[in-house]
Structure formats: C-alpha cells, structure tokens
Protein backbone atom coordinates (compact mmCIF):
# COMPACT_ATOMS: atom_id res chain seq x y z
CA UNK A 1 35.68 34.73 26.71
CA UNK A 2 33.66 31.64 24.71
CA UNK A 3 30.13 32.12 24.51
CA UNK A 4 28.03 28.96 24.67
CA UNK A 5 24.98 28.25 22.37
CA UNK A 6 21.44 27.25 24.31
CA UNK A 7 19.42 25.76 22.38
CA UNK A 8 15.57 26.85 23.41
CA UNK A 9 12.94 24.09 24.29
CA UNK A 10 11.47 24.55 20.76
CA UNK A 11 14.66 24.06 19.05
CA UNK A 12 15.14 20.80 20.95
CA UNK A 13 11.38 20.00 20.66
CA UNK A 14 11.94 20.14 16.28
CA UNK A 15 15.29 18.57 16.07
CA UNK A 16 13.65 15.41 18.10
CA UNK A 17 10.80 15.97 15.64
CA UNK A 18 13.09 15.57 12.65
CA UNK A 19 15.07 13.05 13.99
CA UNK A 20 11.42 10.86 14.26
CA UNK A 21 10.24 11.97 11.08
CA UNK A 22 13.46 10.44 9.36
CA UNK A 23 13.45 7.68 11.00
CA UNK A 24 9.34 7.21 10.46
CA UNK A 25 10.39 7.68 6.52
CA UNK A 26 12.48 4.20 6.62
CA UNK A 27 9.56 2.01 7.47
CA UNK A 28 8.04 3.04 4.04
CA UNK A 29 12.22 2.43 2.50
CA UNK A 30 11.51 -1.21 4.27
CA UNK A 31 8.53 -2.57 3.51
CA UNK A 32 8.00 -1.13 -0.11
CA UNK A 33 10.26 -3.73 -1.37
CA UNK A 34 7.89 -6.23 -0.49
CA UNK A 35 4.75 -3.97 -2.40
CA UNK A 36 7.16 -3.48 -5.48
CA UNK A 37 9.05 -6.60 -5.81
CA UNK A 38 6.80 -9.22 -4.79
CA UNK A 39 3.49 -8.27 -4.80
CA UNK A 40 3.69 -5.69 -7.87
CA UNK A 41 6.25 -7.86 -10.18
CA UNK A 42 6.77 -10.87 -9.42
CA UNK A 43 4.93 -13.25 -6.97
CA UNK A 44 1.32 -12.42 -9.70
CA UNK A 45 3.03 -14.34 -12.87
CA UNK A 46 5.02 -16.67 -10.73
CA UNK A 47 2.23 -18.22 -8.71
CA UNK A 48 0.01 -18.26 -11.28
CA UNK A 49 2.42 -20.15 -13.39
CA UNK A 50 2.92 -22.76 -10.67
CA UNK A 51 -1.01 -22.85 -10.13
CA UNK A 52 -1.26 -23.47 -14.03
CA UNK A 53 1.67 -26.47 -13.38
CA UNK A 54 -1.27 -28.01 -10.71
CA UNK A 55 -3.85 -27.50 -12.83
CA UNK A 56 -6.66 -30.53 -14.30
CA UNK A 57 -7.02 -30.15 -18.06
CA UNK A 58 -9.51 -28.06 -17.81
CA UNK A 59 -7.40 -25.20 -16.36
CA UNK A 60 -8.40 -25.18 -12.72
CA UNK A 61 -7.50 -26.25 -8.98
CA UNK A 62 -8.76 -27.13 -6.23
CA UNK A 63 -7.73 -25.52 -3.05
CA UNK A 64 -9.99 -27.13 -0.26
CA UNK A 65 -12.34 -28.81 -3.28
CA UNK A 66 -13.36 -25.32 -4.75
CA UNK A 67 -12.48 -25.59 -8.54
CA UNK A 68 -10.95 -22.03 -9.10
CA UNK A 69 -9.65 -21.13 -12.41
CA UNK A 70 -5.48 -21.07 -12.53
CA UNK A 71 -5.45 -17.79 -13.45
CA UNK A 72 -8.02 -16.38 -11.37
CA UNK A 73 -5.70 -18.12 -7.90
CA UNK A 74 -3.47 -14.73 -7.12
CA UNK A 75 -6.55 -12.26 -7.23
CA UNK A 76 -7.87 -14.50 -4.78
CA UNK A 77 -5.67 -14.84 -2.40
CA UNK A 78 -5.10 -11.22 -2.55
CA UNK A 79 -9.01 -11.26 -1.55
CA UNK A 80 -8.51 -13.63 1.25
CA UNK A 81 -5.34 -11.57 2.28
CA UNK A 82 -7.25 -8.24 2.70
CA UNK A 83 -10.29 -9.91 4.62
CA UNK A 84 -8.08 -11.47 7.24
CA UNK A 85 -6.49 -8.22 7.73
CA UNK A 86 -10.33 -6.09 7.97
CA UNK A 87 -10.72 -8.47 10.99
CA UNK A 88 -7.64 -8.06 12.78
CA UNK A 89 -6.82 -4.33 12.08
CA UNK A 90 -9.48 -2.51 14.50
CA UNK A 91 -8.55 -4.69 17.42
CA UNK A 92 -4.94 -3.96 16.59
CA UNK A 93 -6.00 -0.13 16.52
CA UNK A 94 -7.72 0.00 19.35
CA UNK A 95 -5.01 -1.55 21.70
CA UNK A 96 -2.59 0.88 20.20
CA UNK A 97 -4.48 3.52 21.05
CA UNK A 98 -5.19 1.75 24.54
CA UNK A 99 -1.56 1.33 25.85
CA UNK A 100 -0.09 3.67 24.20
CA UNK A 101 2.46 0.87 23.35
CA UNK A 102 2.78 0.92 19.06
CA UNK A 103 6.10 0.09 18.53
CA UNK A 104 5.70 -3.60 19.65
CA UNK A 105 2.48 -4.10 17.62
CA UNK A 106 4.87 -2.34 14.79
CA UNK A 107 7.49 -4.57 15.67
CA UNK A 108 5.34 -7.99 15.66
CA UNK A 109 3.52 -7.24 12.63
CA UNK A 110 6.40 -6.07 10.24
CA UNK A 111 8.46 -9.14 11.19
CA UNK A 112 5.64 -11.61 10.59
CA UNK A 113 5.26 -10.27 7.06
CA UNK A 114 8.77 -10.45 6.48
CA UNK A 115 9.12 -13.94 8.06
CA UNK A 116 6.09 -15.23 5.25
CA UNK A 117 8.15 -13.08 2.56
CA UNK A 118 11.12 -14.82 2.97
CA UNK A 119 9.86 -18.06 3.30
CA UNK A 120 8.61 -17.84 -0.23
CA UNK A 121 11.94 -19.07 -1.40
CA UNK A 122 10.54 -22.71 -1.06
CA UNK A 123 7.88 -21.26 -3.72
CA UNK A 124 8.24 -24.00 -6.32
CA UNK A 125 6.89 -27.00 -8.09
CA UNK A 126 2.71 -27.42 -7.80
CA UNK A 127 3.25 -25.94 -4.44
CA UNK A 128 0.25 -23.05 -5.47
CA UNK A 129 -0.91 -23.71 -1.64
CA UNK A 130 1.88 -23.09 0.16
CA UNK A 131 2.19 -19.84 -2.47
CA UNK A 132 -1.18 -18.83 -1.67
CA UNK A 133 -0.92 -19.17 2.54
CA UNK A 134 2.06 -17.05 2.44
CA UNK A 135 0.75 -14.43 0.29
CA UNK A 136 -2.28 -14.24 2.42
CA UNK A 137 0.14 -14.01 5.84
CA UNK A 138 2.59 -11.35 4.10
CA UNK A 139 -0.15 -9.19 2.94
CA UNK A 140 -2.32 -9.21 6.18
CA UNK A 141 0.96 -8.52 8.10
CA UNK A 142 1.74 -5.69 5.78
CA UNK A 143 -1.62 -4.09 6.68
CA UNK A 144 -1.77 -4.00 10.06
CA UNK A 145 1.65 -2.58 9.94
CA UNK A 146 1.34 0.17 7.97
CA UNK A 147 -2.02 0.77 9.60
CA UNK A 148 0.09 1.20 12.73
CA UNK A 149 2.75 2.94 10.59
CA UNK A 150 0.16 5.63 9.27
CA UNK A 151 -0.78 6.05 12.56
CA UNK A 152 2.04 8.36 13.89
CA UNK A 153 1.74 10.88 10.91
CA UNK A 154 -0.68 13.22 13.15
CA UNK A 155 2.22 12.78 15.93
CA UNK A 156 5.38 13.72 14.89
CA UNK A 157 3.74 16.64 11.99
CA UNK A 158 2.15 19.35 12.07
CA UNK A 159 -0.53 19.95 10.23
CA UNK A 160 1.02 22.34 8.10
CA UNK A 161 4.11 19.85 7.60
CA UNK A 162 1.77 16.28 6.91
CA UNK A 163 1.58 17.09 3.37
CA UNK A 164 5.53 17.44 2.77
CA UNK A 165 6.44 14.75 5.19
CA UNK A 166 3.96 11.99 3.63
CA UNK A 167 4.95 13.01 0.14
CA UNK A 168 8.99 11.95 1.22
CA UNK A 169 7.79 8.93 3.08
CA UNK A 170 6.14 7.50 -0.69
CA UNK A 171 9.13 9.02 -2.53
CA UNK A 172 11.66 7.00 -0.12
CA UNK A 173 9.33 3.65 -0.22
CA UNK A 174 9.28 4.11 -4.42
CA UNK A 175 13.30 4.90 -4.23
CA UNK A 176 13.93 1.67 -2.13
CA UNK A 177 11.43 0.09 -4.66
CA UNK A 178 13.43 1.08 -7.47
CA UNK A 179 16.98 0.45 -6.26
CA UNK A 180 16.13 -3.17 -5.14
CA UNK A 181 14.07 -3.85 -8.61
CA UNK A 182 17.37 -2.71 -10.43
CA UNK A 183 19.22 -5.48 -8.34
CA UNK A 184 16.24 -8.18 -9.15
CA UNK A 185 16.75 -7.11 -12.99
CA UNK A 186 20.00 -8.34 -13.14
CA UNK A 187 19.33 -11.35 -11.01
CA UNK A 188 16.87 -12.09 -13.46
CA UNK A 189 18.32 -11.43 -16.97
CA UNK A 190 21.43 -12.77 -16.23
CA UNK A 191 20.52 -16.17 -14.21
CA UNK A 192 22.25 -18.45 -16.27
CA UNK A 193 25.60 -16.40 -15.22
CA UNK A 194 24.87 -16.49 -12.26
CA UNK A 195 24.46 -20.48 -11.95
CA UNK A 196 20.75 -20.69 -11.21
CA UNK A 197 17.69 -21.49 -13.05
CA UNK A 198 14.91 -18.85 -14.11
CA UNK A 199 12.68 -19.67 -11.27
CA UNK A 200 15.60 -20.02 -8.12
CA UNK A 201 15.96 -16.58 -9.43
CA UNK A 202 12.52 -15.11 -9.03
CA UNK A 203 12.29 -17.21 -5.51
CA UNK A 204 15.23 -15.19 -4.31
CA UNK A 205 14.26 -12.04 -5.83
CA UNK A 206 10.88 -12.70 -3.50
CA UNK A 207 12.89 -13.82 -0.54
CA UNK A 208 15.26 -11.29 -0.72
CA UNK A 209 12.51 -8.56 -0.13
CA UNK A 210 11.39 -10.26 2.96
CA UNK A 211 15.12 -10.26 4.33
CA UNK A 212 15.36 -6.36 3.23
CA UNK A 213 12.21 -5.73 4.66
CA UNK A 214 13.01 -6.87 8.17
CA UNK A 215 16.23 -5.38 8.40
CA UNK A 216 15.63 -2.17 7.77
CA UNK A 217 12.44 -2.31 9.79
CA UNK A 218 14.62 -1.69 12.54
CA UNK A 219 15.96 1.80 12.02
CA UNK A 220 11.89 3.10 12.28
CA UNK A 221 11.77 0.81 15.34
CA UNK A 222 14.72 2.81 16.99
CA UNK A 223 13.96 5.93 16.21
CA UNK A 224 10.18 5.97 16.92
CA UNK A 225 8.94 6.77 20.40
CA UNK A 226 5.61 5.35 21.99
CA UNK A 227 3.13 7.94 23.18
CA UNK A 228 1.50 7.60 26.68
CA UNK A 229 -2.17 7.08 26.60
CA UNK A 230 -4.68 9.10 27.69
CA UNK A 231 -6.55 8.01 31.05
CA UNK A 232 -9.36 7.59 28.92
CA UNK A 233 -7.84 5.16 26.09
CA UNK A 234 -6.68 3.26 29.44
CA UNK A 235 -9.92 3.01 30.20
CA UNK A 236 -11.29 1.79 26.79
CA UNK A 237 -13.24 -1.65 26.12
CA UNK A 238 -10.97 -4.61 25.02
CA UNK A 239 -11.72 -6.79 22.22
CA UNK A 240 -14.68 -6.58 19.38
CA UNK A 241 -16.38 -4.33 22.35
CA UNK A 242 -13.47 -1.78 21.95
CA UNK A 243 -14.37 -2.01 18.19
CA UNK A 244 -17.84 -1.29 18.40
CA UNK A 245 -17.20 1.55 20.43
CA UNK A 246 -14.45 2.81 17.93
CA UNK A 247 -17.41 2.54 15.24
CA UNK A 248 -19.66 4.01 17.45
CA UNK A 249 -17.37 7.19 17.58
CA UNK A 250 -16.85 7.37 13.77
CA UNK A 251 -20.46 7.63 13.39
CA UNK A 252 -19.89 11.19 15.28
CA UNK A 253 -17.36 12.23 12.67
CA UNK A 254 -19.66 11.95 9.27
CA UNK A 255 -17.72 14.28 7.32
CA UNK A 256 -14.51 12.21 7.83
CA UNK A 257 -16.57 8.65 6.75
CA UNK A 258 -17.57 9.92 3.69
CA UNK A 259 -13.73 10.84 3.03
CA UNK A 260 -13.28 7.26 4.30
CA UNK A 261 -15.96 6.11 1.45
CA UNK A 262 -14.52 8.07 -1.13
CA UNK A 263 -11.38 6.52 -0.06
CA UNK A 264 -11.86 2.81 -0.07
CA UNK A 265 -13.75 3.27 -3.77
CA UNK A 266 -10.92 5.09 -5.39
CA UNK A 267 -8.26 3.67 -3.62
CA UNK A 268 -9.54 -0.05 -4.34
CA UNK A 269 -8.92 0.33 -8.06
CA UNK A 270 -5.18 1.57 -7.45
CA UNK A 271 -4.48 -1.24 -5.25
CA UNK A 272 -5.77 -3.71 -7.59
CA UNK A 273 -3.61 -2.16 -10.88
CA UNK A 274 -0.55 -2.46 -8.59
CA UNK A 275 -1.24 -5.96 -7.85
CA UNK A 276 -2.74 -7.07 -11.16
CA UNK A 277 -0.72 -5.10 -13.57
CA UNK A 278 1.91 -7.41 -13.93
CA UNK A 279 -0.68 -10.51 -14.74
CA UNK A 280 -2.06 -8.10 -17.29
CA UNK A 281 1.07 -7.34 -19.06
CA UNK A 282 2.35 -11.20 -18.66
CA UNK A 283 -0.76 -13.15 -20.08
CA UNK A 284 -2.72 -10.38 -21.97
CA UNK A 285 -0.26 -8.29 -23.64
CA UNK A 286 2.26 -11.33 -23.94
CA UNK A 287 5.41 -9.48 -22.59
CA UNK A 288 8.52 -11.01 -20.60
CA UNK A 289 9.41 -10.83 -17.43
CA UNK A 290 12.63 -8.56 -17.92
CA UNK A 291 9.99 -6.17 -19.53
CA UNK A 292 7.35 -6.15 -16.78
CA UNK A 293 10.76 -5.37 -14.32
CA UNK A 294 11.93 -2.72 -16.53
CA UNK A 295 8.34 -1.35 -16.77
CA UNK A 296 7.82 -1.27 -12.79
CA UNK A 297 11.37 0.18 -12.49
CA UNK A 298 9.93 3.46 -14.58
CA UNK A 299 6.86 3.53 -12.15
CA UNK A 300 9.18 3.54 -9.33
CA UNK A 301 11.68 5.71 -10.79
CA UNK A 302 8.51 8.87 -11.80
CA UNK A 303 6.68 7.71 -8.28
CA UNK A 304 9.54 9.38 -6.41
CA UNK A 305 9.09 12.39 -8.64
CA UNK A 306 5.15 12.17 -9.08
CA UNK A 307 5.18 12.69 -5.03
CA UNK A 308 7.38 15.08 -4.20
CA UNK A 309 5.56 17.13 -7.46
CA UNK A 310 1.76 16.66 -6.62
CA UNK A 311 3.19 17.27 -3.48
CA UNK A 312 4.15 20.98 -4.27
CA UNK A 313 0.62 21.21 -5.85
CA UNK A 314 -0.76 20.69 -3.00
CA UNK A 315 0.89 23.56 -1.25
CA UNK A 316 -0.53 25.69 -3.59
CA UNK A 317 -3.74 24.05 -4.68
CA UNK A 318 -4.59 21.96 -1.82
CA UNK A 319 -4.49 18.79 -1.47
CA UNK A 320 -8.32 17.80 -2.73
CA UNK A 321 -8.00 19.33 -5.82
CA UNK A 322 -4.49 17.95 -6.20
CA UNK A 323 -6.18 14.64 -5.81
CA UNK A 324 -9.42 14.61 -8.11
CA UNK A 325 -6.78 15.73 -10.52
CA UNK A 326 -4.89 12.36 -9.96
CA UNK A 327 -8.03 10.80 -10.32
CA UNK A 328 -8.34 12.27 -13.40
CA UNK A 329 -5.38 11.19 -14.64
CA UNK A 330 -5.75 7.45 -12.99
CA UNK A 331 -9.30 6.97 -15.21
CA UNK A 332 -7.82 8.31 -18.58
CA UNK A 333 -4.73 6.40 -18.02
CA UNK A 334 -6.34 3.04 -16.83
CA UNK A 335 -8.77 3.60 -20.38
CA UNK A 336 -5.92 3.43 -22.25
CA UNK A 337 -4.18 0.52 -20.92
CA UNK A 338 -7.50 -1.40 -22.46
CA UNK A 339 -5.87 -0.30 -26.09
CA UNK A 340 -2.26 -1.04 -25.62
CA UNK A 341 -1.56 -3.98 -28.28
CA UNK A 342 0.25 -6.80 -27.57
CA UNK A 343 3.89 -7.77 -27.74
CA UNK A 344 4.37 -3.60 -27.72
CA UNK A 345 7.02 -2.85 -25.14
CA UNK A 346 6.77 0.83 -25.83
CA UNK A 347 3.03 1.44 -25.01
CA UNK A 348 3.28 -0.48 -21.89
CA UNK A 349 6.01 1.67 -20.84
CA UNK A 350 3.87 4.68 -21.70
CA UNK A 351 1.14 3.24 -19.74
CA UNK A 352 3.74 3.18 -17.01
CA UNK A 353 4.89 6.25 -17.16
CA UNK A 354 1.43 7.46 -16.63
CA UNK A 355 0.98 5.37 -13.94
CA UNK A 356 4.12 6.49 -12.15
CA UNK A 357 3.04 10.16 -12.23
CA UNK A 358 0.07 9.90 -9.95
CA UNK A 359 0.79 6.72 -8.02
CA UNK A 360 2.85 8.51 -4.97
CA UNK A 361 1.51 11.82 -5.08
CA UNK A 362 -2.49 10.54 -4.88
CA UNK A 363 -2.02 8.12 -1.71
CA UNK A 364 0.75 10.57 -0.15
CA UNK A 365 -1.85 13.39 -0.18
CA UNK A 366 -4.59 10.90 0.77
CA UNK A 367 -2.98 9.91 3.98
CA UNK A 368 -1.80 13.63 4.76
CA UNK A 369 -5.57 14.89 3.92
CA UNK A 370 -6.63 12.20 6.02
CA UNK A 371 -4.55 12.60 9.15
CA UNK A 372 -6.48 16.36 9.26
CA UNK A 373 -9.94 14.68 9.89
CA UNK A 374 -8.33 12.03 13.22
CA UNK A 375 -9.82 13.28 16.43
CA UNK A 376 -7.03 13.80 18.81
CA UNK A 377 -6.16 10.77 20.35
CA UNK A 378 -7.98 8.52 18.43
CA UNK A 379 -5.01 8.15 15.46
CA UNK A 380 -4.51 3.99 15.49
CA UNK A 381 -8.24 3.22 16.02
CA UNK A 382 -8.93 5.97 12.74
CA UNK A 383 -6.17 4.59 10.50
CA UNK A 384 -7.12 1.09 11.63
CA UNK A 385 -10.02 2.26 9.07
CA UNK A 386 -8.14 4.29 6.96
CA UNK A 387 -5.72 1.55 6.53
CA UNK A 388 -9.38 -1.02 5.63
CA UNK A 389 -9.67 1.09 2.60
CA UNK A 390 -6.20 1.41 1.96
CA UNK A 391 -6.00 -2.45 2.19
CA UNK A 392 -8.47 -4.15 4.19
CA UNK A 393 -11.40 -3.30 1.96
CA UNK A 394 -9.37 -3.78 -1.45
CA UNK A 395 -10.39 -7.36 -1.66
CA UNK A 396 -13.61 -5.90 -4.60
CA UNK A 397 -11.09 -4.62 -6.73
CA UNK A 398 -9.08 -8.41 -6.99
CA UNK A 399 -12.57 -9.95 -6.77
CA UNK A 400 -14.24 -8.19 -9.25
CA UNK A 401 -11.12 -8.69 -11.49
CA UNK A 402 -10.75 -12.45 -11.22
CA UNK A 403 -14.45 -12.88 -11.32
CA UNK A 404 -14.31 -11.13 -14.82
CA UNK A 405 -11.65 -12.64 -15.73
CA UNK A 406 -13.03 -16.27 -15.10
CA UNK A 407 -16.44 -15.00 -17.03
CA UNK A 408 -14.75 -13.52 -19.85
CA UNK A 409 -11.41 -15.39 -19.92
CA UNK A 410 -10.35 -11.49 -21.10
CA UNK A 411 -7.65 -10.08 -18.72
CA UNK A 412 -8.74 -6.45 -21.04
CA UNK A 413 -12.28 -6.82 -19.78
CA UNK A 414 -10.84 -7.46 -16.09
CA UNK A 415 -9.00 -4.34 -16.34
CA UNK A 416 -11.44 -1.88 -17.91
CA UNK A 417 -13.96 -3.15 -15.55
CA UNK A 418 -11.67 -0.37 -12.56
CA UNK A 419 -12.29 2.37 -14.38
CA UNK A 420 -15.39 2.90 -12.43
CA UNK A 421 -13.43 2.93 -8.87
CA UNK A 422 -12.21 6.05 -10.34
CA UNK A 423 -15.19 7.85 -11.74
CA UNK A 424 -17.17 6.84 -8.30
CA UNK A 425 -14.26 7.98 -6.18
CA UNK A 426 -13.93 11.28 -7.78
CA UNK A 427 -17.49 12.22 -7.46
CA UNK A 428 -17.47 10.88 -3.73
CA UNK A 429 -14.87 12.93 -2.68
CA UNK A 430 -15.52 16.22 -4.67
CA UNK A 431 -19.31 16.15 -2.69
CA UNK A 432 -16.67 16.08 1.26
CA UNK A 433 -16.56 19.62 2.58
CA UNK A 434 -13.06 19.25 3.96
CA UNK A 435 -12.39 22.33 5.50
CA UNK A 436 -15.79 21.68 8.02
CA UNK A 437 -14.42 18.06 8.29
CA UNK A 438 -11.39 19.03 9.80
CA UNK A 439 -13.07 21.31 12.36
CA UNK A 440 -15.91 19.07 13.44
CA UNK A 441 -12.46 16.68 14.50
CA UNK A 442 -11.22 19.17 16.56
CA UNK A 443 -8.24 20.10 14.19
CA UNK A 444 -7.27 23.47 13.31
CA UNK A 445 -7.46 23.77 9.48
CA UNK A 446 -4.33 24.29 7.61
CA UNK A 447 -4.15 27.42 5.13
CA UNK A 448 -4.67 25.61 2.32
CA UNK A 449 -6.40 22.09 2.27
C-alpha cells in the first residue's frame, strides 16, 4: 500500500515564499544592467563627449539659455533626474500602500525607464538635449521602481532571512551587471568587425540595456503577488495630503529617521562614485573606454562576492557594524583614488577592486537593516523615503561634484570633495540605537542586528 506525502500549511506557506523571493531577486538581474551599463560606464563619457561636440569655444552649452560647462552636463542631469523622482516617489508610496495594488505601479514604472533606455540609441550628433531628457526619464523611472521593488523585502522575509535574501538580490543585479558588460566589451573593442562605428556601438550597448531591462522585468512581475490593504490604508488621504500624513507618521518613528539621515549622507557619496567614476577615469586619469569596461567588469565581478561575504558578517557581527566597517573601507578607498596617476591601468583596477568589495555588501545590509525599522503596513510609503536617500536625495553628491568641478576645472578635487559623505555617515549611524529602533516599529528584533 503507497503512502502519500501531505505537505503541512507551513511547508506550502515557505515553498510560495521561495518561489516569491526568486522571482523578487530578478527585478534586481533586470534593471542592474541599466545602473552598470549605462549609467556606471557608458552614457557619463558618451554624453559628455556629445555635449563637448555642442559646445561655444569657451567650453559650455546652453540648455534653456543657462551656460553650463560641457563637462559639468551629466552630473546635472543626474541632479535633475533624482529631484523629479523626490517628488513623485511618496505619492507613488502612498498609493501602494493604499490599494494594495504594487505590481502595476512596478509594472508602469520599470517599463517607462526601459522605454527612455532604449530610446537612447538615437543618442548622437550635438543631440546633448535629447541625451539629457532621457537620462533624467530613465533615472526617475528607475527610482520609483526600485522604491516599489524594496518595498516587498519586509513581505516575503523574515526578519531573520532579510539579511541573506537582500545580499542575493545585489549579488544577482552585479552578476547580470557583469555578464551583460562582458557582452558590451566585445561590442566595443571589436566594432570595426563588427561593421559599425565606435559610437553606433556604445548607442547599442545603452539601448541594449533598456531592451534587457524590460524583458526580464517580467519574470518579478509574474511571480510577485499584491498584498490586500488594510481597511485603514483604504482609508488613507490621496495626493500631497496622503504625503503629509506619511511624514507626519515618520516623525513618530525618530529612531528610524536618523537611520534615514545617516542613510541619505553616506549613501549619497556611493551613488555619486558609481555614476561619476567613469568621467573620472575618462577625462582625469586619461584612460580608454575598453579600460573603464574592463575596470567596471572587476567591480561587478567582487560585488557578487563582496555581498554574499559582508553578508555572512553580518550573521555574525550584525549588520551595523558590518556596515561602518564598509564605510571604513569606502573613505580609505575613495582617498586613494585622489592619488592614482594617470594613464595607470593597474591602480585604477586596484581602486576597483576596492570598490567592488564593499559596493553590494554596504547597500544589501542597508536595505535589510532598514526593512527592521518599517512599521507594519507602512512598507511602500517608508521605502518611498528610503528609496529618497537611496536616489531621490543623491542629487548633492552630482551637484557638489560638478559644481567643483566647474570651480576647479579638477575632476581630483571633485572626487576628494565625497570623502566627507563617508566620515559624516559613519558617525550618523554609529550614534542610531538599532536594537530600540526596531522595537519602537513594532518589529521583533532579530538575534543579531
């Protein structure tokens, strides 16, 4: 006589669990292309070499009559980018949260950013405008998305599992990173075989990621359920009244705002390295394209490592100490990048290396540590904010990098100038009592945190 397996509600319960989480780790495997490929490597040096092609003799343009400096145009619109996407993330948010109803918002937001990606294949000429419009679009898009993104970490984890399952979302976005970047390198190098000039080949490479990005978008959009709303989220304000009710409620949490602070100061000087270190290896340091690829293919390549590792760490150290150690690390590594001598290959791969090491493991174990400190019901309208200082809020960093740059006319002074994000951060977030943060949420607190 056969005996027949039944499976128990809780075995059922975390295999649909798993089945979400893997499916939750291809949205970063989609949209990382377009963090790695365009924004990282190549749209920086591209668009500021067609800016430089509009250009008066005296080295600027004039988008909308405001003479801005050629090589001050990408940090810019980077700016511009981030502050469109502070104003529409919290309403975003807070209809999430409302209805209940992510995966459309997911859905709309994603495939807007990978519409403007694509469309940067008719990136050429003096058409820096066009360049800059689409850059702003794509990056906006790209926040509100993985705002939205972010926002199911506190649903399908537990808190003991948010460390380990944010750690192998960053490792798959950095392994999708580096796969695609391999493909771009031989695009790139080998052009001329290929049949196309050197810049057809960067506007596909930057095309291409907005193609990859929407189609795998859709394996996160399958697998990912939508949670119904509390009565009480049905209930909520709409509009900018919803907002000021959502920063109303913050106020109650002050433990998790001043992890917020620490955040958006630390974080800000990451996000501008990723997006400026290309510019700084291109028109300081002198180096070639093929160089900065191969040099972004080694962050990629030790990011996937660097997060699963500092991921570990945390298991055993928690994660705040894991990440003032990154921070660490991030400050000693960004003072030596003001060193590295020009037309050196080998130092800027060093500095990448370095780079690579922290990069996953210090925003993996942000968003994990941050997901702790989310009231209970409240996880879109929260990361709408988490997601301003992941993003929304990074538009000082760019600023205060193209402002010294158009001072100075020293991309070294532009990038020694982030070295205090670091310092600031570190001291912000060693003063947050975590562990009290997480109960005044209404969380239970994980062993170690």
């Amino acid at each position: 006589m056969g005996t027949d397996t039944v499976r128990s509600p809780a075995a059922d319960e975390a295999a649909d669990r798993r089945r979400e989480q893997r499916g939750w780790y291809f949205y970063d495997w989609a949209c990382s292309v377009y963090s790695t490929s365009v924004l990282t490597v190549f749209l920086g040096p591209y668009l500021t070499s067609v800016a430089e092609s509009a250009a008066d003799a005296e080295g600027f343009v004039h988008p909308l009559g405001v003479p801005v400096r050629a090589g001050s145009f990408f940090a810019y619109a980077v700016s511009l980018s981030v502050i469109l996407a502070v104003l529409v993330m919290p309403l975003v948010g807070a209809a999430a949260d409302r209805t209940g109803r992510k995966k459309p918002l997911l859905a709309a937001a994603a495939y807007t950013g990978a519409a403007a990606t694509a469309g940067m294949f008719f990136l050429d000429g003096e058409r820096y405008l066009l360049g800059g419009a689409l850059l702003i679009v794509a990056n906006a898009a790209q926040s509100v998305a993985m705002m939205l993104y972010n926002s199911y970490l506190p649903q399908i984890a537990p808190p003991e599992e948010r460390d380990a399952v944010s750690s192998r979302g960053w490792a798959f976005g950095y392994a999708a990173g580096a796969l695609v970047l391999v493909a771009n390198l031989v695009l790139y190098t080998g052009h001329d075989a290929f049949g196309v000039s050197e810049g057809t080949a960067v506007r596909i490479c930057l095309a291409s990621a907005g193609l990859w990005w929407g189609a795998f978008a859709l394996i996160p959009l399958r697998r990912l359920r939508d949670r119904r709303a509390p009565a009480r989220e049905a209930a909520a304000l709409p509009g900018f009244r919803q907002l000021a009710a959502t920063v109303r409620d913050m106020r109650r949490h002050p433990l998790t705002l001043s992890f917020l602070l620490a955040y958006l100061v630390y974080n800000d000087g990451i996000q501008t390295v990723i997006s400026q270190a290309s510019v700084y290896g291109s028109k300081e340091l002198g180096l070639g394209q093929s160089t900065l690829i191969v040099a972004v293919l080694l962050v990629q390549v030790l990011a996937v490592a660097g997060a699963l590792a500092l991921g570990r760490l945390a298991r055993r150290y928690g994660a705040k100490r894991t990440i003032l150690g990154s921070l660490v690390a991030w400050t000693l590594t960004l003072a030596a990048g003001y060193f590295l001598p020009a037309g050196a290959p080998v130092w800027f791969f060093v500095l990448a290396a370095g780079i690579g090491l922290v990069l996953g493991g210090s925003q993996a174990l942000s968003r994990s540590l941050f997901s702790h400190l989310v009231p209970p019901g409240k996880e879109a309208e929260y990361f709408s904010a988490y997601e301003m200082s992941d993003r929304g809020m990074s538009w000082l960093g760019p600023l205060l990098f193209g402002l010294t740059y158009q001072l100075t006319g020293s991309y070294r002074d532009a990038i020694i100038s982030l070295v205090g994000f670091f310092v600031l951060g570190f001291v912000l977030l060693a003063r947050v009592p975590v562990r009290r943060a997480i109960t005044d949420a209404g969380n239970p607190v994980p062993k170690r945190i």
